[in-house]
N, C-alpha and C. Protein backbone atom coordinates (compact mmCIF):
# COMPACT_ATOMS: atom_id res chain seq x y z
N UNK A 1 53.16 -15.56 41.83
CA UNK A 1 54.08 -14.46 41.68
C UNK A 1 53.51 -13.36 40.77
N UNK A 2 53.08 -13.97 39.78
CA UNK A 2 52.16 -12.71 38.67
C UNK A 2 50.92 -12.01 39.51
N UNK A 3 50.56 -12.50 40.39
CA UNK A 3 49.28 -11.88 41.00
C UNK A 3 49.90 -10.87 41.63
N UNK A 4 50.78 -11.24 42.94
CA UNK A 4 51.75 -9.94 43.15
C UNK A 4 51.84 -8.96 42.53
N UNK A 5 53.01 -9.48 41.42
CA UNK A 5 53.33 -8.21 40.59
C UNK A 5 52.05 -7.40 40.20
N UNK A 6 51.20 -8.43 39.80
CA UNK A 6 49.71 -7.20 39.65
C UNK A 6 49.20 -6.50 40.62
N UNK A 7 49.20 -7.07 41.34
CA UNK A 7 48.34 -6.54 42.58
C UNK A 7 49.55 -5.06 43.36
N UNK A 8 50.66 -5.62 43.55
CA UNK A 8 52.04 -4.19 43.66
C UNK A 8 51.51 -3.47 42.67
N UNK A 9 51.76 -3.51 41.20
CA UNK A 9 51.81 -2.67 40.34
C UNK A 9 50.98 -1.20 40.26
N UNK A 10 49.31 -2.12 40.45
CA UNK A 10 47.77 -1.16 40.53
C UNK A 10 47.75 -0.85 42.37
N UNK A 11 48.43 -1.19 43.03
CA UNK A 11 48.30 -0.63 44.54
C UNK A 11 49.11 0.92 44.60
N UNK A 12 50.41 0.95 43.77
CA UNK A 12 51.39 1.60 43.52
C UNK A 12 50.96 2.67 42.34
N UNK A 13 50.60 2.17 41.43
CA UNK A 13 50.46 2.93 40.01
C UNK A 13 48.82 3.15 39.42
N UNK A 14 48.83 4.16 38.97
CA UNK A 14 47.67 4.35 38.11
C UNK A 14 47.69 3.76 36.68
N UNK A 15 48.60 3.65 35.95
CA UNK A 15 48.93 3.41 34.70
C UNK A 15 50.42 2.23 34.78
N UNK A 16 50.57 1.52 35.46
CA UNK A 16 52.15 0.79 35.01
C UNK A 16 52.65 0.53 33.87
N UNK A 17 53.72 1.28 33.84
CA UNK A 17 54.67 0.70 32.53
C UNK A 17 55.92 -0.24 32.76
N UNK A 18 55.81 -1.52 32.19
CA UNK A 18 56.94 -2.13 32.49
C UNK A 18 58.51 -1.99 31.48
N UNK A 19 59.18 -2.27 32.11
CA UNK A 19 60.01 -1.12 30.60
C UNK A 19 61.72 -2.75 31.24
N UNK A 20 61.99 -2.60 29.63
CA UNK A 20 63.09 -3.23 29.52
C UNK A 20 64.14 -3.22 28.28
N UNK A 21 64.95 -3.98 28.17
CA UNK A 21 66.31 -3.84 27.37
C UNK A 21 65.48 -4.85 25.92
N UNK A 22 64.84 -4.26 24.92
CA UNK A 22 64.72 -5.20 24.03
C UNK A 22 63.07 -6.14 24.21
N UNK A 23 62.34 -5.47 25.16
CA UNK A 23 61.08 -6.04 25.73
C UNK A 23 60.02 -6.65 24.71
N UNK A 24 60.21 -5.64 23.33
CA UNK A 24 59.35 -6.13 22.05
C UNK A 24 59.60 -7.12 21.37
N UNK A 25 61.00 -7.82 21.69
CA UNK A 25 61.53 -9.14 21.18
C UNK A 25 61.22 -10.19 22.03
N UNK A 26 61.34 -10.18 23.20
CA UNK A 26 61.10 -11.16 24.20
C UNK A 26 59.99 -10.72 24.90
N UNK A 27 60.55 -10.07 26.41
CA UNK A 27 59.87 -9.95 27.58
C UNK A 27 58.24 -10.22 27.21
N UNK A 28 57.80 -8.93 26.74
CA UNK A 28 56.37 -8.86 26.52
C UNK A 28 55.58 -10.02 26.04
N UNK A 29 55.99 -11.00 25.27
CA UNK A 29 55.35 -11.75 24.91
C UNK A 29 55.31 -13.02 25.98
N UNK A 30 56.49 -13.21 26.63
CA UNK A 30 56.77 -13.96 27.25
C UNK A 30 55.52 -14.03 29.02
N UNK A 31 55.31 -12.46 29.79
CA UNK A 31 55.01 -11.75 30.00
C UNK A 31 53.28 -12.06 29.51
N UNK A 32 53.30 -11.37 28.38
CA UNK A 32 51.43 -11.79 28.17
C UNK A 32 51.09 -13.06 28.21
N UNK A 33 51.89 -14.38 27.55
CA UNK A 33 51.52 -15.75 27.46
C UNK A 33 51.49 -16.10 28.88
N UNK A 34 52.11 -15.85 29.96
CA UNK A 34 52.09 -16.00 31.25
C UNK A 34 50.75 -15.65 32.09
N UNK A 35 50.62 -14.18 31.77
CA UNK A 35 49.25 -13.69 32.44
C UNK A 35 47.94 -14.67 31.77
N UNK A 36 47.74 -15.01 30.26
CA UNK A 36 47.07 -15.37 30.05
C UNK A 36 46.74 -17.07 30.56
N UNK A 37 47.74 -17.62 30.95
CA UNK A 37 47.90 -18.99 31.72
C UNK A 37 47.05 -18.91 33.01
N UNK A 38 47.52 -17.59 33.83
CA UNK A 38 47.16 -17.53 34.82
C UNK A 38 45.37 -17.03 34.74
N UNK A 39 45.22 -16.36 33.62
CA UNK A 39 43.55 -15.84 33.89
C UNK A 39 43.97 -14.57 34.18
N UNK A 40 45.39 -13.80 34.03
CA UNK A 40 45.05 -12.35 34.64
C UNK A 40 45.22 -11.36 33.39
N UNK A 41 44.51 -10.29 33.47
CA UNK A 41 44.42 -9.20 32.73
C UNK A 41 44.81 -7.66 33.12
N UNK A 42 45.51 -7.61 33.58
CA UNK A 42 46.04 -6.21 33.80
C UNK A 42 46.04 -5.43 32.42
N UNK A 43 46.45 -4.15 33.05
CA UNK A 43 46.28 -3.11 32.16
C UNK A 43 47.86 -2.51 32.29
N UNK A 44 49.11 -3.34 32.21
CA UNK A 44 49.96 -2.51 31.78
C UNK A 44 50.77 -2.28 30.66
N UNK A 45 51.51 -1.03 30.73
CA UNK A 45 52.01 -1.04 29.19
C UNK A 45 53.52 -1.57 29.17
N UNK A 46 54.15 -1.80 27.91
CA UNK A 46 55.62 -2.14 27.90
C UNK A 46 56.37 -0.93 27.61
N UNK A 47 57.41 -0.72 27.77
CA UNK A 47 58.41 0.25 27.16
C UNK A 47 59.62 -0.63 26.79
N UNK A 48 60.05 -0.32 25.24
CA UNK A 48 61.44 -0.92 25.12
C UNK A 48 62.62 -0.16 24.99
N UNK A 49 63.46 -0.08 26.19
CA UNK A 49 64.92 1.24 26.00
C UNK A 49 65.70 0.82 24.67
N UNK A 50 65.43 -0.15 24.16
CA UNK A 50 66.41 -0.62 23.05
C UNK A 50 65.71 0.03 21.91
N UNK A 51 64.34 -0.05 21.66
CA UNK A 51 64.01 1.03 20.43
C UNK A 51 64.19 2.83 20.83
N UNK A 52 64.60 3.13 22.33
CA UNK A 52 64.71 4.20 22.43
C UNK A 52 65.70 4.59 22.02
N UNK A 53 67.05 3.79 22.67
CA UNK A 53 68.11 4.75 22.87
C UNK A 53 68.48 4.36 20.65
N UNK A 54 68.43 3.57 19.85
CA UNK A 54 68.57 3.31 18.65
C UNK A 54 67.82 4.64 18.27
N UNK A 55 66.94 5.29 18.81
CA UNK A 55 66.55 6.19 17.42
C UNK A 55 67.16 7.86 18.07
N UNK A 56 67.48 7.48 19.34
CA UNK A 56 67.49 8.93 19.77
C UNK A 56 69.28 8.75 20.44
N UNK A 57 70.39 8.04 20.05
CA UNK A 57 71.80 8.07 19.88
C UNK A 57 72.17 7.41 18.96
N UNK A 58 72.02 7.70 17.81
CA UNK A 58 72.49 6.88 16.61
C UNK A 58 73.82 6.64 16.16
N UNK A 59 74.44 7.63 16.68
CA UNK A 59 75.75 7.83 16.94
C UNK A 59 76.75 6.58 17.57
N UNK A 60 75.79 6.00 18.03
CA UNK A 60 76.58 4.69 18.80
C UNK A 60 76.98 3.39 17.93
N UNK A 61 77.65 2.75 18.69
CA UNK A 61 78.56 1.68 17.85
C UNK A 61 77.83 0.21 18.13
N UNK A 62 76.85 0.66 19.11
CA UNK A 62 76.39 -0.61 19.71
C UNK A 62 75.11 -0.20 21.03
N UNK A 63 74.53 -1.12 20.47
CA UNK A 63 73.38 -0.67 21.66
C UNK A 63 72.78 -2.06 23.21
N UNK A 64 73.58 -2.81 23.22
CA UNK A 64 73.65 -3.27 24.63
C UNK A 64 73.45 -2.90 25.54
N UNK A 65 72.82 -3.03 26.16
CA UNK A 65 72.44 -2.74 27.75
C UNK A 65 73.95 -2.64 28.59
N UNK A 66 74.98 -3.23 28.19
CA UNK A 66 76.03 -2.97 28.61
C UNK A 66 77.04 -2.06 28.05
N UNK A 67 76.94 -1.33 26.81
CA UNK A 67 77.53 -1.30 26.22
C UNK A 67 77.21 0.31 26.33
N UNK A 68 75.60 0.77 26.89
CA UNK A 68 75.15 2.18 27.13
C UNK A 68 75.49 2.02 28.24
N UNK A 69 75.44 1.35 29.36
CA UNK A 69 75.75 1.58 30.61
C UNK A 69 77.34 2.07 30.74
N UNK A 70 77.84 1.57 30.34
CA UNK A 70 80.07 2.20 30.54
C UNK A 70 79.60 3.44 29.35
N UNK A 71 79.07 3.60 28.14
CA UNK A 71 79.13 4.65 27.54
C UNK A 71 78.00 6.03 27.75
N UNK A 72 77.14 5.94 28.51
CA UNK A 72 76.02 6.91 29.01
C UNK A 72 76.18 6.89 30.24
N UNK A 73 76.43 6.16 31.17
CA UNK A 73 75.84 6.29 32.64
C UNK A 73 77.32 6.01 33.92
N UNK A 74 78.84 5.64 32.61
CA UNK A 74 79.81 5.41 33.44
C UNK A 74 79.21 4.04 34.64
N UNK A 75 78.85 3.10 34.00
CA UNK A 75 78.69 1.86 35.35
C UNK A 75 79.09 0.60 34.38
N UNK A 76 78.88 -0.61 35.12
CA UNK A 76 79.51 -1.95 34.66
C UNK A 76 78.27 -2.79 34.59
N UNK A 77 77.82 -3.35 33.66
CA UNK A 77 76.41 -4.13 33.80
C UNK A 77 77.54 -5.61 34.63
N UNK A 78 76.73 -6.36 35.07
CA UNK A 78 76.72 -7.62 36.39
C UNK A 78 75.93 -8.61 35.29
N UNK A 79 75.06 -7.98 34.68
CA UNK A 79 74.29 -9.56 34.07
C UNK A 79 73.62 -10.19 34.99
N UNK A 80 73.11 -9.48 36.12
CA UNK A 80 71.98 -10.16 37.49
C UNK A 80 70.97 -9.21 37.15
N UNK A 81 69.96 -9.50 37.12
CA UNK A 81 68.46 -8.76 37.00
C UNK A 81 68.30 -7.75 37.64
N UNK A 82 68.58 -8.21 38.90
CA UNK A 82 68.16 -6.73 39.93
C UNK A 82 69.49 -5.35 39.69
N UNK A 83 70.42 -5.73 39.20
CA UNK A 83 71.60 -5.08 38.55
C UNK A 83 71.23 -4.70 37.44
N UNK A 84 70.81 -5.48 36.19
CA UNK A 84 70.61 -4.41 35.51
C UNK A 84 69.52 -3.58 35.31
N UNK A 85 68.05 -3.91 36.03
CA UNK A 85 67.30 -3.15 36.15
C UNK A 85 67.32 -2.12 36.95
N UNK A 86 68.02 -1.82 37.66
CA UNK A 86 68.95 -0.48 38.47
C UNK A 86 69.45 0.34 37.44
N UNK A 87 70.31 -0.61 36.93
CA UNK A 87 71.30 0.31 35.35
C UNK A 87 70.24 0.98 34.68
N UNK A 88 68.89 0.16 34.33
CA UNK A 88 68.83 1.03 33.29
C UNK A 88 67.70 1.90 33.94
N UNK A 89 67.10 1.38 34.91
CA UNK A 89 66.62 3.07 35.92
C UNK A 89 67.80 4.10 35.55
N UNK A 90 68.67 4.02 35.85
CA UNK A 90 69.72 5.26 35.97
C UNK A 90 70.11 5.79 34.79
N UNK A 91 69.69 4.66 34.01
CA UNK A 91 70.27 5.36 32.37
C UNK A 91 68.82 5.93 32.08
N UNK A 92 67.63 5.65 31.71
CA UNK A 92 66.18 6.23 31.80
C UNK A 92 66.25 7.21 32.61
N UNK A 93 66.61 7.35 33.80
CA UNK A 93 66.67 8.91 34.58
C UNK A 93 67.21 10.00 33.71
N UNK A 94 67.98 9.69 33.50
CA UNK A 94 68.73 11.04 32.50
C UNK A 94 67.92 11.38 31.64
N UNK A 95 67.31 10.86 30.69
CA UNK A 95 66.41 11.37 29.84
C UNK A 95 64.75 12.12 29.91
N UNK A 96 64.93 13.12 29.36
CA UNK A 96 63.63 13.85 29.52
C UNK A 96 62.23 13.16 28.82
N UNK A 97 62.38 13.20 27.64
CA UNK A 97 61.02 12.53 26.77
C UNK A 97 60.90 11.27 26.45
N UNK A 98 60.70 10.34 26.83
CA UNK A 98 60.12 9.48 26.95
C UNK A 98 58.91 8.78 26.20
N UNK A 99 58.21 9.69 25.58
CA UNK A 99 56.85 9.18 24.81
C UNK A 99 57.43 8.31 23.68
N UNK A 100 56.07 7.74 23.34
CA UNK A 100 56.23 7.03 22.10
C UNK A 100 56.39 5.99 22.08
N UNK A 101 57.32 5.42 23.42
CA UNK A 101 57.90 4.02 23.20
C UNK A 101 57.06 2.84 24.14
N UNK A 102 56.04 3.12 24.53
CA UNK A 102 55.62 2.52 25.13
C UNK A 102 54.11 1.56 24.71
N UNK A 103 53.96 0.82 24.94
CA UNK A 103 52.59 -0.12 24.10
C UNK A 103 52.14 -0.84 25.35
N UNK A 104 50.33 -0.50 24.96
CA UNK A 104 49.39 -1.50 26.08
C UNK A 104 49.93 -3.05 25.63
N UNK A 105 49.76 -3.83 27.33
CA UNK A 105 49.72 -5.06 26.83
C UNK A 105 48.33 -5.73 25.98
N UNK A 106 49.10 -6.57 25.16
CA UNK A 106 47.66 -7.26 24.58
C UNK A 106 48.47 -6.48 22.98
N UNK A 107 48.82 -5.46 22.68
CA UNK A 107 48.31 -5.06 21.50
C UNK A 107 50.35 -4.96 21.08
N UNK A 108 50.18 -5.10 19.72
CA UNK A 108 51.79 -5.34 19.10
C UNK A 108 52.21 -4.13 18.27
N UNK A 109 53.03 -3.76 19.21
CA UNK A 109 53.83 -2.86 18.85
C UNK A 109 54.24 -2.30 17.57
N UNK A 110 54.08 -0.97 16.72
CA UNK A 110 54.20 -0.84 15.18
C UNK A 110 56.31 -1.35 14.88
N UNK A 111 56.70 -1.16 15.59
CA UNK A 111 58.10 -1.36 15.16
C UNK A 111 58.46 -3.49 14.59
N UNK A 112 56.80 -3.89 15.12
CA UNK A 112 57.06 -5.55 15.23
C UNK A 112 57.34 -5.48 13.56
N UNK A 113 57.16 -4.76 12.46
CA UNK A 113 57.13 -4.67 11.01
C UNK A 113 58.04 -4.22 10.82
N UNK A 114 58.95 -5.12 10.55
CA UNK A 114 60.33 -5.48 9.43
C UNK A 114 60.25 -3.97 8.29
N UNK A 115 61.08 -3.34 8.41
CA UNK A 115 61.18 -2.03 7.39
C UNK A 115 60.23 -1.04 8.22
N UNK A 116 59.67 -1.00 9.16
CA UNK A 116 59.35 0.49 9.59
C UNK A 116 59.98 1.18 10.74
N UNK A 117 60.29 2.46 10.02
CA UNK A 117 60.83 3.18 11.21
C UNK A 117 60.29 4.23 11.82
N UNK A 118 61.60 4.96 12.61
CA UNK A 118 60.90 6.11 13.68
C UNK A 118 59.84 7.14 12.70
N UNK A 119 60.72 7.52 11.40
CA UNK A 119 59.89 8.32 10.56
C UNK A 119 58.36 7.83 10.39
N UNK A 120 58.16 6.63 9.93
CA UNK A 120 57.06 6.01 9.32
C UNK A 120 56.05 5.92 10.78
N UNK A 121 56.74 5.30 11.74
CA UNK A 121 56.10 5.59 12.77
C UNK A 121 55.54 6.87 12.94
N UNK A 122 56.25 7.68 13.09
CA UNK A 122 55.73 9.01 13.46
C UNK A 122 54.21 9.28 12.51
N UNK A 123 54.95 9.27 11.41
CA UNK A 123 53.55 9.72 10.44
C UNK A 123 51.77 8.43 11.43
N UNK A 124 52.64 7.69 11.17
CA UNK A 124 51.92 6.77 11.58
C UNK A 124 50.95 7.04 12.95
N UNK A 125 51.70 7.45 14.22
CA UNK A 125 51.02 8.19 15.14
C UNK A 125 50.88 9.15 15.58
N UNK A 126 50.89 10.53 14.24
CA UNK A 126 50.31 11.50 14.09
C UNK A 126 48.41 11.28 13.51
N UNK A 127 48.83 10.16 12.40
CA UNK A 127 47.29 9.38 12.22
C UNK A 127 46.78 8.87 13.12
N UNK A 128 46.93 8.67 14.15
CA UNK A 128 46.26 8.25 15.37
C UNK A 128 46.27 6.43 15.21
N UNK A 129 47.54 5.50 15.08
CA UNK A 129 48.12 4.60 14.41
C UNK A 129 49.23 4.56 15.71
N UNK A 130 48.56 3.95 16.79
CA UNK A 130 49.67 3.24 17.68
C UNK A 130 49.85 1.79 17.75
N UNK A 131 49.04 0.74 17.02
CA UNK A 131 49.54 -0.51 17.62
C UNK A 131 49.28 -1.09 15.84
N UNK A 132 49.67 -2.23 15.85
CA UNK A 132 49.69 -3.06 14.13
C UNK A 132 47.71 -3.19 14.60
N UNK A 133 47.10 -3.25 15.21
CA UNK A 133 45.71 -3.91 15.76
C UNK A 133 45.24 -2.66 15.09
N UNK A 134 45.81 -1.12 15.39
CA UNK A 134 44.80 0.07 14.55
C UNK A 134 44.65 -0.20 13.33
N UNK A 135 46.09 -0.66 12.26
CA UNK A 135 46.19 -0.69 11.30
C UNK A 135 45.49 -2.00 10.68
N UNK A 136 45.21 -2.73 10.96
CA UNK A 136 44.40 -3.91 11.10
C UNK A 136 42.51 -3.77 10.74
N UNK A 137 42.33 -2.95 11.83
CA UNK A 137 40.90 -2.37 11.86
C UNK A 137 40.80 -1.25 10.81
N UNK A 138 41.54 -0.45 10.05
CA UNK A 138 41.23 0.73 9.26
C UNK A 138 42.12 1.11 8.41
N UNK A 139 42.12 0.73 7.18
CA UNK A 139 43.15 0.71 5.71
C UNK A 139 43.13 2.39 5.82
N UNK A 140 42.77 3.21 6.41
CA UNK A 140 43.45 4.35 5.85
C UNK A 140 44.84 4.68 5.81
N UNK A 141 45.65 3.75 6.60
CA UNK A 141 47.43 4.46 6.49
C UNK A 141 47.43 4.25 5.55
N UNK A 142 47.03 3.41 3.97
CA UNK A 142 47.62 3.38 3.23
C UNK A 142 47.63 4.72 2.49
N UNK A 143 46.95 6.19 2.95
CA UNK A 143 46.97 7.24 1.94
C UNK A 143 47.63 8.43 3.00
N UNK A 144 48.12 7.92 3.56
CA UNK A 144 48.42 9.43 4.86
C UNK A 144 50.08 9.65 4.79
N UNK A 145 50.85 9.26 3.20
CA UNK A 145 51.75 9.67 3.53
C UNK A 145 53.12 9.10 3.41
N UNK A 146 52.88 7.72 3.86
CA UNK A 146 54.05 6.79 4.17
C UNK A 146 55.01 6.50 3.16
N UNK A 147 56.35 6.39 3.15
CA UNK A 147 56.93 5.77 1.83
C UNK A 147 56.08 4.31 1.55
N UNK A 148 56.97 4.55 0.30
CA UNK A 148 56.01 2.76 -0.66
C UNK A 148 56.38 1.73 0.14
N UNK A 149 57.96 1.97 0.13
CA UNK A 149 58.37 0.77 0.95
C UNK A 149 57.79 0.20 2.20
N UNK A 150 57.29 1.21 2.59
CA UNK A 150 57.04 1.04 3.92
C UNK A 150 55.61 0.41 4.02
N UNK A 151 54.47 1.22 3.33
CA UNK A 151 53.12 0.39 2.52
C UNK A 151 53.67 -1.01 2.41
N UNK A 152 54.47 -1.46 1.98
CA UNK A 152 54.59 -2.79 1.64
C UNK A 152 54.81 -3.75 2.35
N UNK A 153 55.71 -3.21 3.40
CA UNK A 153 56.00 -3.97 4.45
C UNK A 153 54.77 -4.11 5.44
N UNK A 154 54.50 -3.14 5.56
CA UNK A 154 52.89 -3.05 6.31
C UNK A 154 51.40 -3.95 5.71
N UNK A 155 51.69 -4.40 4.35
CA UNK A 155 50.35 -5.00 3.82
C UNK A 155 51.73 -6.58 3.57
N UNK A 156 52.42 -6.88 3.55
CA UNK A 156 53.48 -7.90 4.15
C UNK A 156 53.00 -8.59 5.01
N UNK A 157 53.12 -7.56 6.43
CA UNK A 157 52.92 -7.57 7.80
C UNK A 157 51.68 -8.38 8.05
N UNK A 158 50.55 -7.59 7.22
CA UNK A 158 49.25 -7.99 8.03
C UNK A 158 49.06 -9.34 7.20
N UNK A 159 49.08 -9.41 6.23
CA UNK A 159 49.13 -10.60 5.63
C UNK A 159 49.62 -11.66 5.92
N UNK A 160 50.86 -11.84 6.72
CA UNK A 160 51.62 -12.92 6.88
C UNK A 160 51.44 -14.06 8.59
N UNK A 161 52.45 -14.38 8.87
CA UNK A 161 51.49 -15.43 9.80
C UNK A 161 51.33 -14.61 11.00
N UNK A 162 52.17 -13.72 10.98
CA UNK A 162 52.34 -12.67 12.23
C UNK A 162 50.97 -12.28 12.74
N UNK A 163 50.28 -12.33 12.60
CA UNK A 163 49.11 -11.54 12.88
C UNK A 163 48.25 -12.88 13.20
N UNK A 164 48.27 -14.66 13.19
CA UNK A 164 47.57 -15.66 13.81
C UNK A 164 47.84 -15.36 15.17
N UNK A 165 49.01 -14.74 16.32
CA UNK A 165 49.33 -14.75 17.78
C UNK A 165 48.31 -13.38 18.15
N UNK A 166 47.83 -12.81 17.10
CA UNK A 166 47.10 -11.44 17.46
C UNK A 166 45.85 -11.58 17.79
């Protein structure tokens, strides 16, 4: 079944992004440990709508996949896969910009660090600082900017066991 999906994906796409409700908590990992069972290596990226719609409607009371669907898109999530990956096509349609949220497979996402946010991010990939693996290879974030707190959580981060699955 994973060969499929690979083989659809690069027949179809130049770049695939697979995109889901919360993907940096689950899917993706779930997702890479799979490909790597199988021997396959694709080249696609993840997107997670759950770090999207959190930094760009903050306003909300709740961020469920069901909970944006009746409050953004007027529909009823089903809780069946092919249902809600429809939903959130339709809720992703509406929106124009899109960047940012998306990460190659293989490499872990900067939001995986406990205390960093959209801000810190940003600074972060204005430094040319998209995955915890940049920050890994080259101590310069520690002078480009960042709150302390955030330094801390980041030398936390790399330090701790998080970084043996890397």
């Amino acid at each position: 079944m994973l060969r499929e999906l690979c083989a659809f994906c690069t027949r179809h796409c130049t770049n695939p992004v697979l995109i889901s409700h919360g993907c940096f908590l689950f899917d993706k990992r779930i997702l890479e440990n799979s490909f790597r069972k199988c021997g396959l290596n694709p080249t696609f990226q993840f997107f997670d709508s759950l770090l999207y719609y959190r930094d760009n409607y903050k306003d909300l009371s709740s961020y469920t996949l069901s909970f944006l669907a009746s409050k953004i898109g007027n529909q009823v999530v089903l809780h069946r896969a092919l249902d809600d990956a429809l939903i959130l096509y339709r809720l992703l349609s509406y929106e124009i910009n899109l960047r940012g949220y998306a990460v190659p497979i293989w490499l872990t996402p900067l939001r995986s660090i406990k205390g960093l946010g959209k801000s810190s991010e940003s600074i972060l990939y204005t430094a040319n600082f998209r995955c915890v693996e940049d920050l890994k290879k080259n101590c310069i974030w520690k002078s480009i900017g960042l709150f302390p707190t955030c330094v801390v959580a980041i030398q936390k981060f790399l330090t701790s066991e998080n970084l043996k699955s890397i």
